[in-house]
Protein backbone atom coordinates (compact mmCIF):
# COMPACT_ATOMS: atom_id res chain seq x y z
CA UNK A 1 -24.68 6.92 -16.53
CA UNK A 2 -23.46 7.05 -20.13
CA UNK A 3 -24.20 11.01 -20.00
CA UNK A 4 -22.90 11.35 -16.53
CA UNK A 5 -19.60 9.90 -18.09
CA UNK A 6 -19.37 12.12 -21.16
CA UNK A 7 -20.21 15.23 -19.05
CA UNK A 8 -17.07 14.36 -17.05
CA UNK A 9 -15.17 13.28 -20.08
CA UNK A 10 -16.06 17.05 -21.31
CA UNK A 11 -15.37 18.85 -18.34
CA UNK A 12 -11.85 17.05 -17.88
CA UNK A 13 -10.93 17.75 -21.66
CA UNK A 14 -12.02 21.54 -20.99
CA UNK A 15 -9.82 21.60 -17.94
CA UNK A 16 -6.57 20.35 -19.85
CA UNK A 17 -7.36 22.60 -22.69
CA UNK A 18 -7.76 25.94 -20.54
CA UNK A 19 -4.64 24.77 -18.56
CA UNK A 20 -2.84 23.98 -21.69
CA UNK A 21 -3.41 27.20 -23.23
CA UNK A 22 -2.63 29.32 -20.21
CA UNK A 23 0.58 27.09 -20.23
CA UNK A 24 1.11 28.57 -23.63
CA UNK A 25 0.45 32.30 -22.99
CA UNK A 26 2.42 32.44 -20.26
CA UNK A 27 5.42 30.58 -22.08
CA UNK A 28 4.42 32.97 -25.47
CA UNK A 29 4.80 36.01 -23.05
CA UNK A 30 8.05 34.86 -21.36
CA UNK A 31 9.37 34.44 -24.71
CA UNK A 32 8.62 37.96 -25.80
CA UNK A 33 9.95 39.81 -23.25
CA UNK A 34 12.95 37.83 -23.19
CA UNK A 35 13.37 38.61 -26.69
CA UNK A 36 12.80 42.16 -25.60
CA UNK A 37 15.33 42.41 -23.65
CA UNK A 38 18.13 40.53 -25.59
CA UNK A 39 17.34 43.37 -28.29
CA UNK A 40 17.63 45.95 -25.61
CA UNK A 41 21.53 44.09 -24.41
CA UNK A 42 22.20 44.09 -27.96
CA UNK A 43 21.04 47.24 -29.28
CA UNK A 44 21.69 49.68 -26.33
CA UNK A 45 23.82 48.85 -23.41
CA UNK A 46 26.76 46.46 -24.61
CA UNK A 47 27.56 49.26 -27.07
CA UNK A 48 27.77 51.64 -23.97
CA UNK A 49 29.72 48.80 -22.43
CA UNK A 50 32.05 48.86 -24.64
CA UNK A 51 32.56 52.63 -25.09
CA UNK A 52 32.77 53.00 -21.31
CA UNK A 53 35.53 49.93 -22.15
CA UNK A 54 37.36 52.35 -24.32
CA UNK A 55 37.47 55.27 -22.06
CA UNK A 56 38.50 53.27 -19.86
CA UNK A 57 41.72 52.25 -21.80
CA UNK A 58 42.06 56.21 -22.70
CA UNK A 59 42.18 57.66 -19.24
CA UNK A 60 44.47 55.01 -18.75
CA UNK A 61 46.47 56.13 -21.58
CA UNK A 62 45.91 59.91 -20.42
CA UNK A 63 47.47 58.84 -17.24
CA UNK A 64 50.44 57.15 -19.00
CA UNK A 65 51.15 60.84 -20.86
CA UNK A 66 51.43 62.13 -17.43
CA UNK A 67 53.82 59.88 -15.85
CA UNK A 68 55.88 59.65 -19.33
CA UNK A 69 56.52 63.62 -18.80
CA UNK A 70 58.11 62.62 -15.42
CA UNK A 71 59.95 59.41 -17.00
CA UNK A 72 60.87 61.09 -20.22
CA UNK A 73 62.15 64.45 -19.23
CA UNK A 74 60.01 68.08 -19.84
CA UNK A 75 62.27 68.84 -23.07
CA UNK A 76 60.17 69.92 -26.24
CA UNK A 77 60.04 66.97 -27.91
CA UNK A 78 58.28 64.83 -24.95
CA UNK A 79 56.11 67.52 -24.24
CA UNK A 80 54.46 68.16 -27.79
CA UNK A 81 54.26 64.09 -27.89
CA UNK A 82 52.64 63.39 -24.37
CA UNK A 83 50.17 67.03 -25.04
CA UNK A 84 49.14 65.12 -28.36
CA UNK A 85 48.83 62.40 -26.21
CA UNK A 86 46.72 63.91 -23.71
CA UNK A 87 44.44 65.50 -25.90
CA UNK A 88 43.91 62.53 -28.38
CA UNK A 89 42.63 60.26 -25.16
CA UNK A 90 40.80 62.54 -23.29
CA UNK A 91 38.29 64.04 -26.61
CA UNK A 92 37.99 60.05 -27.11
CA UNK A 93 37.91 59.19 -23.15
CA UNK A 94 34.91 62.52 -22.80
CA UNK A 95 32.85 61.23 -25.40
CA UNK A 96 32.73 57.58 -24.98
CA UNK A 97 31.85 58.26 -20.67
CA UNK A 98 29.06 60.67 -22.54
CA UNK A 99 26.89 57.28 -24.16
CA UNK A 100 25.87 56.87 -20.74
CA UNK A 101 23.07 59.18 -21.51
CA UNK A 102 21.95 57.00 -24.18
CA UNK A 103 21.14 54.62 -21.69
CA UNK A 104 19.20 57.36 -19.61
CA UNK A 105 17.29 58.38 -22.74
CA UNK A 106 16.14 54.93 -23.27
CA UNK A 107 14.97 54.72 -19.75
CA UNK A 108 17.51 52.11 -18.52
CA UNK A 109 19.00 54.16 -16.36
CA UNK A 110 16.83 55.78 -13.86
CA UNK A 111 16.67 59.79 -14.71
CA UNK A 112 18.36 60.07 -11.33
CA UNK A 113 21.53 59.01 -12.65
CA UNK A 114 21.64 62.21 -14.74
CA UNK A 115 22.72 64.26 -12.09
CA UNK A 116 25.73 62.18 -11.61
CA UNK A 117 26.26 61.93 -14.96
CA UNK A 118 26.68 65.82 -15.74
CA UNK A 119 28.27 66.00 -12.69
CA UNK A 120 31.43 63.25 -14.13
CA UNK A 121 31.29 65.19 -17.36
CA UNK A 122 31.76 68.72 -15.51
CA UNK A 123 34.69 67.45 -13.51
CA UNK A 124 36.30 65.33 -16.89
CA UNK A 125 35.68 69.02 -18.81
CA UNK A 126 37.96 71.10 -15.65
């Protein structure tokens, strides 16, 4: 009986150690890959959040320098401001809609977003 008893005492302790340690290799691989993809939020696409952010606020802004032509009158002075204007923005506005492809490098975009991509940039560049 005694050896009956230990066997089960053994084969119960085995079970809660197996079960504890796939408790812990499951939590240890939840933990890296959530740490992978903090790094990932942190290193690649809130920086492309905030760029697309900024071009945001410049096509704004190149849209302002078109209505403040209408507002402001087409004399010389207006025009040379609003033109500077314009072309500040939209070299900022074209490059910051560009660090999309950093994301499509990195394989967080799909590669079937590049078509769309090149397609935005063609259109920004007419």
């Amino acid at each position: 009986m005694s050896v009956l008893n230990n066997l089960s005492f053994s084969a119960n302790l085995l079970i809660v150690l197996l079960t504890m340690s796939a408790v812990m290799a499951v939590a240890y691989r939840s933990f890296s890959e959530q740490q992978r993809v903090n790094q990932a939020l942190t290193e690649q696409i809130l920086p492309v959040q905030n760029a697309l952010e900024d071009a945001y606020r410049d096509l704004y802004q190149i849209v302002a320098a078109g209505q403040s032509l209408i507002v402001g009158g087409l004399n010389e002075r207006n025009l040379a401001f609003q033109h500077r204007e314009f072309v500040d923005n939209s070299s900022k506005a074209r490059a910051r809609l560009a660090k999309v492809q950093d994301l499509i490098a990195a394989g967080l975009l799909g590669p079937e977003h590049q078509a769309s991509l090149d397609l935005m940039l063609a259109e920004f560049d007419r």
